[in-house]
Every structure is written in structure tokens, then in C-alpha cells.
Protein backbone atom coordinates (compact mmCIF):
# COMPACT_ATOMS: atom_id res chain seq x y z
CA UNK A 1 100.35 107.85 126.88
CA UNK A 2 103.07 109.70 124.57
CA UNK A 3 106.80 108.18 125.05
CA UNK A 4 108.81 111.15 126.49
CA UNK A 5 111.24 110.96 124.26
CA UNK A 6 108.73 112.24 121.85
CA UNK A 7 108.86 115.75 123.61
CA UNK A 8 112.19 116.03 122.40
CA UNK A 9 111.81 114.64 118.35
CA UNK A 10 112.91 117.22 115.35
CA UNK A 11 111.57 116.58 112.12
CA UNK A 12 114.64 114.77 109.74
CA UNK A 13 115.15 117.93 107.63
CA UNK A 14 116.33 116.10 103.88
CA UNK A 15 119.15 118.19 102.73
CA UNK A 16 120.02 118.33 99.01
CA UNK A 17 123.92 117.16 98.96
CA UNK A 18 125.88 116.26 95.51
CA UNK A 19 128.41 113.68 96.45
CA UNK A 20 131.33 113.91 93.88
CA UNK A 21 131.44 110.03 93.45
CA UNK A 22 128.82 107.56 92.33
CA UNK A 23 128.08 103.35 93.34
CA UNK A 24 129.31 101.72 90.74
CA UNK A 25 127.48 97.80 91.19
CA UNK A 26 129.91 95.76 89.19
CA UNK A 27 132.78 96.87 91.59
CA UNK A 28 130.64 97.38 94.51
CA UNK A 29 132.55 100.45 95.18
CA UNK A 30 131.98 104.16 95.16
CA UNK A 31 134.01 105.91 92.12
CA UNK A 32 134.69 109.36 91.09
CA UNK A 33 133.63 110.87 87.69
CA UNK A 34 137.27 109.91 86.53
CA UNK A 35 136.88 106.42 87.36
CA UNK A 36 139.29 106.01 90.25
CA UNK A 37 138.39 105.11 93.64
CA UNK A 38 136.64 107.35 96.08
CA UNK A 39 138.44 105.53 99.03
CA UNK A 40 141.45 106.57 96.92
CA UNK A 41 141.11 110.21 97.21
CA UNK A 42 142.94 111.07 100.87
CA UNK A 43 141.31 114.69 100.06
CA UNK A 44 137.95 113.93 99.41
CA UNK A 45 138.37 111.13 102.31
CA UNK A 46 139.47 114.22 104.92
CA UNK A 47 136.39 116.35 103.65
CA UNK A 48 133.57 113.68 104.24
CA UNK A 49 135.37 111.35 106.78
CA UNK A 50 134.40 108.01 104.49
CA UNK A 51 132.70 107.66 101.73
CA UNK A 52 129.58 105.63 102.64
CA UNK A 53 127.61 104.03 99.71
CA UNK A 54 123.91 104.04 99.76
CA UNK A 55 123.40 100.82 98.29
CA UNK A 56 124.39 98.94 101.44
CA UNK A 57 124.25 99.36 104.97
CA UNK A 58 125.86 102.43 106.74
CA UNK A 59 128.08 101.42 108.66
CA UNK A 60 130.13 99.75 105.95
CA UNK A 61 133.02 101.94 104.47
CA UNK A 62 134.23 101.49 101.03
CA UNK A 63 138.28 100.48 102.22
């Protein structure tokens, strides 16, 4: 028997994306290539809505 929600699956297309800040594991925080903060940058902040690190889980925003 196939689950019915199965009849309704897409395929997780993986999407090339260049975040303009990095995981930097000594801070535990994601940084721009300047070195300040990405939770620092209000502009950056409006673009992506957070700035989610990979490392860790998703729903934790760097703050």
C-alpha cells in the first residue's frame, strides 16, 4: 500500500546559493568576509530573514 501523501511528493531540487557570511566555530557565529557579525547586518538580516548556520540545528538563529 503507498501512503497518499506520496501522490503528492516533489523531488528536493538542491539549489546552488552563495551566502555572503561563513560559520566561524570558535565564535559559534556566522560572520561576514569583513569579520563582523552577520546578525549585525540589519540589511543582509531584511534580505534572508535570519541568518541560519548549518552547523547546528535550524531552527536556531544566530541573535
Amino acid at each position: 500500500m503507498r501512503p497518499f501523501a506520496l501522490n503528492y511528493v516533489r523531488p528536493v531540487q538542491n539549489l546552488e546559493v552563495a551566502t555572503p557570511f561563513t560559520y566561524d566555530s570558535l565564535l559559534q557565529l556566522n560572520v561576514l568576509q569583513d569579520g563582523h557579525l552577520a546578525a549585525h547586518d540589519y540589511v543582509l538580516l531584511r534580505e534572508l530573514g535570519a541568518t541560519t548556520s548549518i552547523a547546528g540545528s535550524k531552527t536556531h538563529f544566530d541573535d
